[in-house]
Protein backbone atom coordinates (compact mmCIF):
# COMPACT_ATOMS: atom_id res chain seq x y z
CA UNK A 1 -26.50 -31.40 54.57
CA UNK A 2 -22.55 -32.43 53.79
CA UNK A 3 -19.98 -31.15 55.66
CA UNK A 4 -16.64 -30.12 54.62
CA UNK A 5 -14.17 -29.45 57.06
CA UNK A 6 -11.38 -27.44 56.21
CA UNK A 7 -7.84 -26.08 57.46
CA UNK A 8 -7.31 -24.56 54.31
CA UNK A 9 -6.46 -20.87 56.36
CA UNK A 10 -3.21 -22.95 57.54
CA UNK A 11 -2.65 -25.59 54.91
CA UNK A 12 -2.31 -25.68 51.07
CA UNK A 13 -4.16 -28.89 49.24
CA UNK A 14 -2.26 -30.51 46.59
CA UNK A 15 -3.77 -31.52 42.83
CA UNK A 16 -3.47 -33.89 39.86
CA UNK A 17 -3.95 -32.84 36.31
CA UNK A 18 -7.37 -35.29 36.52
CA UNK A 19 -8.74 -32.27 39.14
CA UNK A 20 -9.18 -28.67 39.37
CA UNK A 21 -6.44 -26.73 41.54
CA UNK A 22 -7.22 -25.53 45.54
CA UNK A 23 -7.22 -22.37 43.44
CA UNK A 24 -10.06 -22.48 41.29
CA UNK A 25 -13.34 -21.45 43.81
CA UNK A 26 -16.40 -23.54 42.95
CA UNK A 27 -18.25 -24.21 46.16
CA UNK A 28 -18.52 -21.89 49.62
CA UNK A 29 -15.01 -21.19 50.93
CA UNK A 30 -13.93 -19.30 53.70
CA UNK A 31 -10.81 -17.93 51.78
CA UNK A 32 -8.89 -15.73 54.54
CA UNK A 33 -9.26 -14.66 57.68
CA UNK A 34 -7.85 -10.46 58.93
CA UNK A 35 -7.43 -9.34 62.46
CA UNK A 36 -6.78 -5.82 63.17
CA UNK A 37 -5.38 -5.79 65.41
CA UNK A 38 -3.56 -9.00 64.91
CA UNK A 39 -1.41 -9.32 68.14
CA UNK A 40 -2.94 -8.98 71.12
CA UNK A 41 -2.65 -9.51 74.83
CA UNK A 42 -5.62 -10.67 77.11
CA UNK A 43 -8.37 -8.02 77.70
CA UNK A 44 -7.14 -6.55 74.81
CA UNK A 45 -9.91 -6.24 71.70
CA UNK A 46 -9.61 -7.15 68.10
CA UNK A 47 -11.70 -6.97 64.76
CA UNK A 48 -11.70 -10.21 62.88
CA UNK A 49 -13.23 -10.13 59.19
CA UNK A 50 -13.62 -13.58 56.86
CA UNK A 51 -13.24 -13.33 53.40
CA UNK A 52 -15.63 -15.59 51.59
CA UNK A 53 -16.63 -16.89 48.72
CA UNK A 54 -20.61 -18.05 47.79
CA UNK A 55 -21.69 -18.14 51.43
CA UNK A 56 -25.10 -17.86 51.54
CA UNK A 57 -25.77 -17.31 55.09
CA UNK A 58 -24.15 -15.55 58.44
CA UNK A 59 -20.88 -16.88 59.29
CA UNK A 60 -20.83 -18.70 62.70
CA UNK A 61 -17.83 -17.71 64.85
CA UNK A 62 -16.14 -19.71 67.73
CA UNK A 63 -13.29 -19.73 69.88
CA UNK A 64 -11.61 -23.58 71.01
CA UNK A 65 -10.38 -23.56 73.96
CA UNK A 66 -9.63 -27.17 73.58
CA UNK A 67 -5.44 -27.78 73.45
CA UNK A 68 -3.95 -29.96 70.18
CA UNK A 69 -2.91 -33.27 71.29
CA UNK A 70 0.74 -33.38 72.33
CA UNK A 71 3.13 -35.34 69.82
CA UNK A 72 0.75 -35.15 66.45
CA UNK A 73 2.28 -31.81 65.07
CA UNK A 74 -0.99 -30.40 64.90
CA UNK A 75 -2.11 -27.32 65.23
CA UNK A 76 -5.92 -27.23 65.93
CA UNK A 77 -7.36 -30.33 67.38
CA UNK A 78 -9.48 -32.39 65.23
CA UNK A 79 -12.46 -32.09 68.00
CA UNK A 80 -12.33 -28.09 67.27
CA UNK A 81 -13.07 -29.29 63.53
CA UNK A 82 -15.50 -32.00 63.40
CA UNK A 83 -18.11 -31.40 66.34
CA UNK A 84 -20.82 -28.58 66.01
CA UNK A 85 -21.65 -28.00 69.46
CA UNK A 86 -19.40 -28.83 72.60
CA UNK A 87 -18.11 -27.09 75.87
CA UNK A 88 -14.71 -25.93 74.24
CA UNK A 89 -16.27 -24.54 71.69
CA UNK A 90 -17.29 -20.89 72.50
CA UNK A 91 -20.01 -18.96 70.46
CA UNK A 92 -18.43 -15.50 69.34
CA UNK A 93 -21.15 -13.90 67.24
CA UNK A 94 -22.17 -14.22 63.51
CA UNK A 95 -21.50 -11.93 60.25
CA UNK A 96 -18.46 -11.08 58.54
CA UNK A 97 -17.15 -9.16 60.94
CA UNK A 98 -16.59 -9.79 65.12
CA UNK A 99 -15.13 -7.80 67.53
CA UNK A 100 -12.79 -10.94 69.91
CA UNK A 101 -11.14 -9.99 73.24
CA UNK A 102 -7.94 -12.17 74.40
CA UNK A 103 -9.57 -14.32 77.59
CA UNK A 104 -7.62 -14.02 80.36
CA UNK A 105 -5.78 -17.67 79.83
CA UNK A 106 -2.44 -19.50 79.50
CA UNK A 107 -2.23 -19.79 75.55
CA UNK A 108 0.46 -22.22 75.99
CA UNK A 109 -2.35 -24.77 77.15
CA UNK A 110 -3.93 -24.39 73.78
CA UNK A 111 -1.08 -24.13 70.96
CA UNK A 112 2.79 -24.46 70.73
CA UNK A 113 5.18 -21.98 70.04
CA UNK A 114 5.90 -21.80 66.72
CA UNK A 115 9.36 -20.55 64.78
CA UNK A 116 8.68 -17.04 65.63
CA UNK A 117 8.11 -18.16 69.33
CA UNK A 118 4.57 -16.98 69.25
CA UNK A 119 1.39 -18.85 70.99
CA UNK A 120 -1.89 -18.76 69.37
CA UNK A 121 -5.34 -18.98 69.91
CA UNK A 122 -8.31 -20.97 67.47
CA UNK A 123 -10.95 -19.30 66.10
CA UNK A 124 -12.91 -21.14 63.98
CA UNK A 125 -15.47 -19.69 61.19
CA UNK A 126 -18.07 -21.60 59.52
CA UNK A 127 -19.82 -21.04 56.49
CA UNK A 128 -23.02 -22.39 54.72
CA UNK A 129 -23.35 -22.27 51.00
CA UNK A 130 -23.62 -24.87 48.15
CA UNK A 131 -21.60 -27.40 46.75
CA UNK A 132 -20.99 -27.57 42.42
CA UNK A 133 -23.97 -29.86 42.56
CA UNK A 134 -25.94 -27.01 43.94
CA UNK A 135 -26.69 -29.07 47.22
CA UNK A 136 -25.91 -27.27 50.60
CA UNK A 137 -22.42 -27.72 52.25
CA UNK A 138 -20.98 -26.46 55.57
CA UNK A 139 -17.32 -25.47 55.44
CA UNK A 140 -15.17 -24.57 58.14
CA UNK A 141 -11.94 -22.28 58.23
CA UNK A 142 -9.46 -21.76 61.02
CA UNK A 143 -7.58 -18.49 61.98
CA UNK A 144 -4.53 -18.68 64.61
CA UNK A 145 -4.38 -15.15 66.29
CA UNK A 146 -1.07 -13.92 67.61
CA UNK A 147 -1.28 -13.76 71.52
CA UNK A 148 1.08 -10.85 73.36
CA UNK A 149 1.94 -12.01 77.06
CA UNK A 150 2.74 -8.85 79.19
CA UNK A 151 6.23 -10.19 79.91
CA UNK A 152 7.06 -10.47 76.16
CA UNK A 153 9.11 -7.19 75.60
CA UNK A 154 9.19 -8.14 71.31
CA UNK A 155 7.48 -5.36 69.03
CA UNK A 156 3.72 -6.67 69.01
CA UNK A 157 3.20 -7.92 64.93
CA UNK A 158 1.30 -5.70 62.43
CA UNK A 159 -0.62 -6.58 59.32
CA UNK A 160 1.03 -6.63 56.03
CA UNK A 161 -0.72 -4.20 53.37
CA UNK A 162 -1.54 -4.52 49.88
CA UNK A 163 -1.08 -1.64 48.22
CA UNK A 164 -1.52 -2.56 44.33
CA UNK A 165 -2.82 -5.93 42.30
CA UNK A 166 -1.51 -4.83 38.90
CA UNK A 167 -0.97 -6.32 35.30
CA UNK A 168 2.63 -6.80 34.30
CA UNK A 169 3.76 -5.73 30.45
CA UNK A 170 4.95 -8.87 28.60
CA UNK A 171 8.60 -9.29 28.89
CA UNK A 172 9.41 -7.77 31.78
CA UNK A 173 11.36 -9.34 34.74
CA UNK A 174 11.40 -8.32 37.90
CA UNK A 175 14.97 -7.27 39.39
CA UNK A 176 16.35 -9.47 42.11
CA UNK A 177 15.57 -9.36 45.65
CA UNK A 178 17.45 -9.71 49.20
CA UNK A 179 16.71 -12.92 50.87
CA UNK A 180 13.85 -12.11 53.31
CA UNK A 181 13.85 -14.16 56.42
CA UNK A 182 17.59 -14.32 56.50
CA UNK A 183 19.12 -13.64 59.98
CA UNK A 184 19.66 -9.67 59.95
CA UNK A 185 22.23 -9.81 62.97
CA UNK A 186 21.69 -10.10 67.15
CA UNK A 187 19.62 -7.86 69.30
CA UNK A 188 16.17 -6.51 69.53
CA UNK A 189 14.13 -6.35 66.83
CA UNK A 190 12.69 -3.07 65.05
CA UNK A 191 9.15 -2.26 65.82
CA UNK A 192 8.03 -1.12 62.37
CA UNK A 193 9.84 -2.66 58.81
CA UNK A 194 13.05 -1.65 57.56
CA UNK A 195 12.94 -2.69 54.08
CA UNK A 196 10.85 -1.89 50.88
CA UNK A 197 10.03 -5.40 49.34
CA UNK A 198 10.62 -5.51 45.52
CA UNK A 199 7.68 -5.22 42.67
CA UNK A 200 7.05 -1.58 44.16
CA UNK A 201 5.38 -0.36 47.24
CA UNK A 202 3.64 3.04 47.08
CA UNK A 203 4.66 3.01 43.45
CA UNK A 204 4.64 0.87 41.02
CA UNK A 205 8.28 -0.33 39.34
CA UNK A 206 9.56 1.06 36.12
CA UNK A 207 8.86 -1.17 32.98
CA UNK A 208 10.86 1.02 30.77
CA UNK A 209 10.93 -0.23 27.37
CA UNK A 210 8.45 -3.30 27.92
CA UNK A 211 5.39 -1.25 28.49
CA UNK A 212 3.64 0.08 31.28
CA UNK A 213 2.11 -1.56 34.66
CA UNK A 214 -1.90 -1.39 35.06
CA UNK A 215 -2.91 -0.94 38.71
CA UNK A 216 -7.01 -2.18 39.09
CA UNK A 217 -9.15 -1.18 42.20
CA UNK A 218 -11.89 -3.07 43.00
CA UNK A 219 -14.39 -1.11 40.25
CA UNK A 220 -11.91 -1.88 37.44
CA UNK A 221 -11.99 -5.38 35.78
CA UNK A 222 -9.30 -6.80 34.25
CA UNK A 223 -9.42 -7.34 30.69
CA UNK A 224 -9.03 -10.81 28.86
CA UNK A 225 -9.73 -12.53 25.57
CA UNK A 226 -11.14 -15.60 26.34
CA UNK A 227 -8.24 -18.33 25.48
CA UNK A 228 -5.96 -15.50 26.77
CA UNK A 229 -3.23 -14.75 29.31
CA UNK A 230 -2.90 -11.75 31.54
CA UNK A 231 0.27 -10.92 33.74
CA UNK A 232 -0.66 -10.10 37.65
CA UNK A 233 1.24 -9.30 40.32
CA UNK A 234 0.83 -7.31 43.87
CA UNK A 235 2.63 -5.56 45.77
CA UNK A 236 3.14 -4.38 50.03
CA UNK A 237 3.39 -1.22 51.22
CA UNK A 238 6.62 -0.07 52.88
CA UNK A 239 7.10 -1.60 56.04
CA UNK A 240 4.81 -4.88 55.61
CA UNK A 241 8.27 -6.64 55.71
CA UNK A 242 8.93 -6.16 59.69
CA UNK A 243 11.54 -7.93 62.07
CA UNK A 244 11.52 -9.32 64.65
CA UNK A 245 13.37 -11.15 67.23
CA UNK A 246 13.65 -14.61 67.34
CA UNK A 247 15.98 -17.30 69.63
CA UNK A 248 18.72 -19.41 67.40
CA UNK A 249 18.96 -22.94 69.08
CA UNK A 250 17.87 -23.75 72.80
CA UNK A 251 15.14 -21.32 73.54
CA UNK A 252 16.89 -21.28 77.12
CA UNK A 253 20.32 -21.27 76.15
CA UNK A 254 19.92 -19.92 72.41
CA UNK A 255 21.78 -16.57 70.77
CA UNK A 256 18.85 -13.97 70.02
CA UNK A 257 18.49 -13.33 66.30
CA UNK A 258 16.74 -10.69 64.24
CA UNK A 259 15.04 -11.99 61.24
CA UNK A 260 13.20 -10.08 58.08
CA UNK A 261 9.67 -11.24 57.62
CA UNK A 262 8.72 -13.80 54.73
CA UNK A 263 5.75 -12.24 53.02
CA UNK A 264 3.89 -14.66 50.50
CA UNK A 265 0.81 -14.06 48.27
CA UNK A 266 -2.10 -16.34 48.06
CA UNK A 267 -3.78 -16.57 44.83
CA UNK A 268 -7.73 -17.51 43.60
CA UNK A 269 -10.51 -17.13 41.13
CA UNK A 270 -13.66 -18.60 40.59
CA UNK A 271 -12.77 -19.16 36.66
CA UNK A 272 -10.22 -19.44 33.93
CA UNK A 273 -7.03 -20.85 35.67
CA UNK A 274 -3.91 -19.49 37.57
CA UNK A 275 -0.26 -20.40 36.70
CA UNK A 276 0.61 -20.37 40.46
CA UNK A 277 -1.48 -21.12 44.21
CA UNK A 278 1.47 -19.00 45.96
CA UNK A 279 4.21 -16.09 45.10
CA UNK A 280 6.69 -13.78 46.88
CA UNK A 281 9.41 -11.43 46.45
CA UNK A 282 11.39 -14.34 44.66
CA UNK A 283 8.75 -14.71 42.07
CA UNK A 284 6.28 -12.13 42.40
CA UNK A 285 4.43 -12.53 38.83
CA UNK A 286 1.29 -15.30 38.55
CA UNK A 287 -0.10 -15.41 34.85
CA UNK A 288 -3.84 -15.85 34.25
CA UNK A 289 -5.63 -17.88 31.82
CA UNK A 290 -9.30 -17.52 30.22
CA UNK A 291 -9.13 -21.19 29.75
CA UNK A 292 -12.18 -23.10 31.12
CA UNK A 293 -14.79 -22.45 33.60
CA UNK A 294 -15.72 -19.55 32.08
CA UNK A 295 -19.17 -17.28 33.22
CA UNK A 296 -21.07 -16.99 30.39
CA UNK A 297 -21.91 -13.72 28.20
CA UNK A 298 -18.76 -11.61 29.19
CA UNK A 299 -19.74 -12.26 33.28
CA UNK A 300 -16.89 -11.37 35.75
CA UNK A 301 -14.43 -13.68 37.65
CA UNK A 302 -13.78 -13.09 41.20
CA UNK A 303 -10.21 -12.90 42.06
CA UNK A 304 -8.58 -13.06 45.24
CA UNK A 305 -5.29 -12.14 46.63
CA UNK A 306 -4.00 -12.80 50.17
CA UNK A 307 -0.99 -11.68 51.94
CA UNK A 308 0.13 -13.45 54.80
CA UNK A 309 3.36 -12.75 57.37
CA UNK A 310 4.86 -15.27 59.06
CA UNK A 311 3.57 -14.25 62.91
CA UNK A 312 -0.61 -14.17 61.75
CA UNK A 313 -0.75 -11.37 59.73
CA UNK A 314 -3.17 -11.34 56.96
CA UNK A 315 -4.22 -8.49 54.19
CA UNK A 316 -6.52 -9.40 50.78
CA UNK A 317 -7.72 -7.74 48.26
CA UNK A 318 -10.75 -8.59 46.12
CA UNK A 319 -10.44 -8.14 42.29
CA UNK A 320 -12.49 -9.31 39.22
CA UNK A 321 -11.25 -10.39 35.61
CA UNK A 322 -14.18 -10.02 32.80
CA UNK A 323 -13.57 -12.32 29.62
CA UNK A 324 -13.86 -10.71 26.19
């Protein structure tokens, strides 16, 4: 059986025009991982749910408790990865979905802080489907959740939320946005978001003379002609875009800063191809194109879109595109 080990949950892959994108899903992915919640402190419980693509058996959850080597910049130690079995690796349950509670341990001996100043913990997720040759492959995904020590008197994070993957008319452009993640003064942080973040939240923006905006749930395909182009976008519901406090400088000696949330969409689809792997509230639009890989007889393409905070927060949304 090959093995493919991935970090794809914290890491983008790069192409060439000689291969297919990290965005086109041939083979058994674990796509995103969703806690809810996703900061917590220990004895405190959480629901963690993979998205997947083409698994063909129960997912195989595990906690490493084994701490990234000091000096490499990375964030999950390769022994987490590549071994099957070990001491630090602790069985969690299998299926889609797992209830986790925080162990009553020092995060800081398994992760470092990160910009936000947040310590995480490894869960890994493994997944068992078949390759594009149609032979069996093992892939494994990585999700960092957000740990809350009882000193830390910060607004615990919260998942951003999709509220609409939509088609955008032809010609339209979306307005200008305020820089999210810039500094938003000194003090304590806001517990729930203070901004809306552009392309609409609970509804969607006004296309005026260019045509209207489609919204498509999960029973509504979107419509293509094969060769063709289609217009997506998503947007957050208000609030997604929290703050939260961070330290400017010297973590001992530093000046306390608020900062806006970055929120940035991840896209993928098992066909045609996408004009962009990643957008945000700078450029919010990704076009579609019915231009190879296509399932045969007017067959639907999955489509995937992730959200993702800065601090662990994850929301996706599962769509499909039928060719025509």
């Amino acid at each position: 059986m090959r093995h493919l080990f991935l970090t794809a949950l914290l890491v983008g892959a790069g192409c060439t025009p000689d291969f297919d994108p990290a965005t086109y899903l041939d083979s058994v992915r674990v796509v995103a991982v969703k806690a809810e919640p996703p900061e917590i402190a220990a004895g405190e419980t959480t629901t963690l749910t993979a998205l997947t693509f083409g698994a063909n058996a129960p997912l195989e959850w595990a906690l490493c408790t084994l701490a990234a080597p000091v000096g490499t910049g990375d964030l999950i130690n390769t022994d987490c990865t590549t071994n099957d079995t070990a001491d630090y690796l602790v069985p969690l349950g299998t299926g889609d979905s797992i209830q986790f509670t925080m162990p009553m341990e020092d995060p800081a001996k398994l992760s470092f802080p990160d910009g936000t100043l947040g310590f995480y913990v490894p869960i890994r997720v493994t997944a068992k489907g078949l390759d594009p040759q149609g032979q069996p492959r093992t892939v494994r995904g990585f999700y960092r959740l957000r740990y809350h020590a009882a000193q830390d008197p910060r607004c615990r994070n919260q998942n951003p939320k999709l509220s609409y993957v939509y088609t955008v008319p032809g010609g339209y452009s979306f307005p200008e946005h305020d820089d999210a993640g810039a500094p938003m003064g000194t003090g304590a942080g806001m517990c729930n978001g203070a901004f809306a973040p552009d392309g609409g939240t609970f509804a969607l923006p006004d296309a005026g003379a260019t045509g209207s905006f489609m919204p498509y749930g999960p029973g509504m395909p979107i419509p293509v002609a094969s060769g063709g182009i289609v217009h997506l976008a998503a947007s957050f519901e208000v609030g997604s875009d929290e703050t939260y406090s961070t330290v400017e400088g010297d973590p001992s000696s530093g000046t306390i800063t608020t900062r806006r949330e970055l929120l940035t969409l991840s896209w993928y689809a098992s066909g045609g191809s996408l004009q962009r792997g990643s957008t945000g509230l700078d450029q919010p639009e990704n076009d579609f194109t019915a231009d190879k890989h296509l399932p045969p007889g007017g067959g639907l393409i999955d489509l995937y879109v992730i959200a993702r905070d800065e601090r662990g927060g994850t929301d996706f949304a599962k769509r499909s595109i039928q060719v025509r």
